[in-house]
N, C-alpha and C. Protein backbone atom coordinates (compact mmCIF):
# COMPACT_ATOMS: atom_id res chain seq x y z
N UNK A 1 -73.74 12.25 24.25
CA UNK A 1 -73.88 12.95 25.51
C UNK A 1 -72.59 12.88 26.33
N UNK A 2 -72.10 12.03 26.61
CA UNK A 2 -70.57 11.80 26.90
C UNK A 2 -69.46 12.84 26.66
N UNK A 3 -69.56 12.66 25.28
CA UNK A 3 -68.24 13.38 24.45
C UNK A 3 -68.70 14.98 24.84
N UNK A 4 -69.87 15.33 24.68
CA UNK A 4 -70.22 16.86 25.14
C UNK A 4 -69.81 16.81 27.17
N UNK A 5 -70.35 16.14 27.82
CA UNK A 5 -70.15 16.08 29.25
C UNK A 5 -68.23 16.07 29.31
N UNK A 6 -67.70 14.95 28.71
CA UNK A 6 -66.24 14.92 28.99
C UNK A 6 -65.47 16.83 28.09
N UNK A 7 -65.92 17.51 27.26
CA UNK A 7 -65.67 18.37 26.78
C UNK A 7 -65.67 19.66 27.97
N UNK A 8 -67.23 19.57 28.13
CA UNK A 8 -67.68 20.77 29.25
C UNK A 8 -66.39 20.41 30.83
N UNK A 9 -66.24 19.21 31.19
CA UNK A 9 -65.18 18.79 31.91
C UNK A 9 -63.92 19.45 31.82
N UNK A 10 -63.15 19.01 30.81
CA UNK A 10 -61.88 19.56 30.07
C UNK A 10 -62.16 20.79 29.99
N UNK A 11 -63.01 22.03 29.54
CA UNK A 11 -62.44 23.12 29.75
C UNK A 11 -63.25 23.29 30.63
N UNK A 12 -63.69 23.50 31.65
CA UNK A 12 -63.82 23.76 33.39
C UNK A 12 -62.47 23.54 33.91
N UNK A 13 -61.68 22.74 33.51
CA UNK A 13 -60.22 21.78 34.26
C UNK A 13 -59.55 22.88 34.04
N UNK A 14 -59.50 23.29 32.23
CA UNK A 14 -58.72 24.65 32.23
C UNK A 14 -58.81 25.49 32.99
N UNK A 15 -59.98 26.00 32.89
CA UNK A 15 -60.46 27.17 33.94
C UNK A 15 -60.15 27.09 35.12
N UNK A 16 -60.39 26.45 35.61
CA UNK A 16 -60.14 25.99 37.24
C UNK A 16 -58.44 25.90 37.50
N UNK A 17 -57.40 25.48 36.40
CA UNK A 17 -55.95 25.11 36.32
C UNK A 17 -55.90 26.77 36.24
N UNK A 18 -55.97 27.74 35.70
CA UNK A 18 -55.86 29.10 35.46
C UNK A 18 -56.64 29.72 36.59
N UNK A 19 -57.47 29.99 37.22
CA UNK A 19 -57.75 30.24 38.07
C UNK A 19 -56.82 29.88 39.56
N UNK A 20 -56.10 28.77 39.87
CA UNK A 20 -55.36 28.33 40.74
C UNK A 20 -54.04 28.97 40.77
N UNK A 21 -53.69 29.08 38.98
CA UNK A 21 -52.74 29.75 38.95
C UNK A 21 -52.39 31.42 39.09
N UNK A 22 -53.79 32.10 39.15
CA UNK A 22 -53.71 33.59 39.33
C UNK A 22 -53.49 33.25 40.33
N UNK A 23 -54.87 32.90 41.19
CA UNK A 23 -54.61 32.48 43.15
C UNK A 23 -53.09 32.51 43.66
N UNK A 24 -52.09 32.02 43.22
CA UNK A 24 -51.31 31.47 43.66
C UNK A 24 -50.19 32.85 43.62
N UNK A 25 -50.71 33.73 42.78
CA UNK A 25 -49.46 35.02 42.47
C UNK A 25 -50.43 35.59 43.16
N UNK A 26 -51.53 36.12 43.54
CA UNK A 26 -51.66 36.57 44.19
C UNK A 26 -51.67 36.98 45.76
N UNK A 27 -51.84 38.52 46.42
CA UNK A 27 -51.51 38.79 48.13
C UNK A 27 -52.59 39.68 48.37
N UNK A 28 -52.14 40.07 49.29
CA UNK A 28 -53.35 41.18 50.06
C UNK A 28 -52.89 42.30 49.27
N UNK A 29 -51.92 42.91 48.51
CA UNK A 29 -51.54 44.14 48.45
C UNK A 29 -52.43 43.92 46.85
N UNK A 30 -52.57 42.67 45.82
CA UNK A 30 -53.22 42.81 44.40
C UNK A 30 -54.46 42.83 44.64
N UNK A 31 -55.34 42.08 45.81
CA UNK A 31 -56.52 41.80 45.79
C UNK A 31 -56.94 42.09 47.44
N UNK A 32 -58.61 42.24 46.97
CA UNK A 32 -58.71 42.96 48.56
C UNK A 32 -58.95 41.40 49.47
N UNK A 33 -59.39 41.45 50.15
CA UNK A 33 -59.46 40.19 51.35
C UNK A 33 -60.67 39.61 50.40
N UNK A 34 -61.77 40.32 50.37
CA UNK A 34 -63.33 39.85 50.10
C UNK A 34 -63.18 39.58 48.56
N UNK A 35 -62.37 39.60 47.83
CA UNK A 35 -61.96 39.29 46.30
C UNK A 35 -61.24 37.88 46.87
N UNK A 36 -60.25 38.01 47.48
CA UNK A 36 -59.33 36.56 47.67
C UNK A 36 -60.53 35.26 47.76
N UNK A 37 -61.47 35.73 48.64
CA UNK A 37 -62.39 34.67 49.62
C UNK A 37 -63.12 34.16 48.34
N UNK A 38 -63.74 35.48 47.58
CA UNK A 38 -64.77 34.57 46.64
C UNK A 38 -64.31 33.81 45.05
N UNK A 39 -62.81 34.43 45.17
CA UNK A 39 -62.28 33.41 44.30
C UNK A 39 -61.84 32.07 44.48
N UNK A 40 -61.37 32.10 45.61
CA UNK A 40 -61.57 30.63 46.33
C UNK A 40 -62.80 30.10 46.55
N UNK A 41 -63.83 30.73 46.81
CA UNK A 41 -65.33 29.88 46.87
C UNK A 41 -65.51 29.48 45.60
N UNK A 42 -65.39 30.51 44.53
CA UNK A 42 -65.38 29.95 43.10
C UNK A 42 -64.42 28.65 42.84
N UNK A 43 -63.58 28.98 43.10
CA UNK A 43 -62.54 27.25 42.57
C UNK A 43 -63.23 26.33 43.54
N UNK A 44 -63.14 26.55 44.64
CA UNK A 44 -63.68 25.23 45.56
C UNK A 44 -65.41 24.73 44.57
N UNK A 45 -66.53 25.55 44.30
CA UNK A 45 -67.41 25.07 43.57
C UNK A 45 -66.95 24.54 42.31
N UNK A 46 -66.34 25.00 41.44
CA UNK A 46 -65.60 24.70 40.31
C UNK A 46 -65.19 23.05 40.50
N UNK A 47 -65.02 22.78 41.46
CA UNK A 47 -64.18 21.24 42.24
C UNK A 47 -65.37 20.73 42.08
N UNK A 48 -66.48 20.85 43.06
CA UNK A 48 -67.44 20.31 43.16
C UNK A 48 -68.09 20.03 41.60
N UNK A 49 -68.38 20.51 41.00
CA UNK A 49 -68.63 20.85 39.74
C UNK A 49 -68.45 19.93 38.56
N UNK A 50 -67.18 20.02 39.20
CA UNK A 50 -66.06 19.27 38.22
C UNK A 50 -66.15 17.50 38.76
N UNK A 51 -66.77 17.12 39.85
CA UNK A 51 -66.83 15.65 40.34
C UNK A 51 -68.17 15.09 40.53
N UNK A 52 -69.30 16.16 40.12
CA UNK A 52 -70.27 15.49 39.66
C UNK A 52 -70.24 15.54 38.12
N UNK A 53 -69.70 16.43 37.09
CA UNK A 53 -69.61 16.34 36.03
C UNK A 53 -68.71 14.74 35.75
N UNK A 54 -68.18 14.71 36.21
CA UNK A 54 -67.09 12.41 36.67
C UNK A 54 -68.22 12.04 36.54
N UNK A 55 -68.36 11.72 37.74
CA UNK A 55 -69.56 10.78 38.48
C UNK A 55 -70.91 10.56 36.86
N UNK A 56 -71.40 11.70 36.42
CA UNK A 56 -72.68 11.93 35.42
C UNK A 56 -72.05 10.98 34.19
N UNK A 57 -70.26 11.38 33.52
CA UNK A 57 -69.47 10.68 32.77
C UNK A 57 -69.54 8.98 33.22
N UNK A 58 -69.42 8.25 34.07
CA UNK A 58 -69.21 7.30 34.87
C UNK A 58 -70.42 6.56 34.96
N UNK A 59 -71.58 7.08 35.23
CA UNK A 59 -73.00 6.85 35.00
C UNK A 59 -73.15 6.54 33.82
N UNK A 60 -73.21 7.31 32.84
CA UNK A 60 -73.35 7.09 31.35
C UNK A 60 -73.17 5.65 30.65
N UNK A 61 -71.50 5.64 31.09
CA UNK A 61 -70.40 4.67 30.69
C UNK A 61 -70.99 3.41 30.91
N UNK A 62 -71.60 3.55 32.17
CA UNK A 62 -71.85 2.03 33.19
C UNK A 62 -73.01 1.51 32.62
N UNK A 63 -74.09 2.72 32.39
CA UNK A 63 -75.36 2.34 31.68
C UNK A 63 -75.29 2.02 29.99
N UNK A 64 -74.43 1.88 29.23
CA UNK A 64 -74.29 1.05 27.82
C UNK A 64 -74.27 -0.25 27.80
């Protein structure tokens, strides 16, 4: 259960590392305002996401 939880982790990290990196080339003139906002709501959940997916890893660990 671990090795699948630390997996699903690692590529979310990708995703989320690629996602930061479009964000970051992007302006108002590639994307409209209401595109900018919910790609940032997406990475910001992606975060969240990504630190209970820890925490569930961390749990696991503690309980062996």
């Amino acid at each position: 259960m671990i090795r699948k939880l630390e997996k699903e982790l690692k590529e979310l990290n990708v995703k989320r590392s690629k996602l930061s990196k479009f964000l970051a080339k992007q302006n108002k003139k590639t994307l409209s305002a209401r595109k900018l906002v919910l790609l940032r709501d997406q990475k910001q959940v992606m975060g969240k996401y990504a630190k209970v997916l820890k925490l569930r890893i961390k749990d696991l660990r503690e309980a062996k």
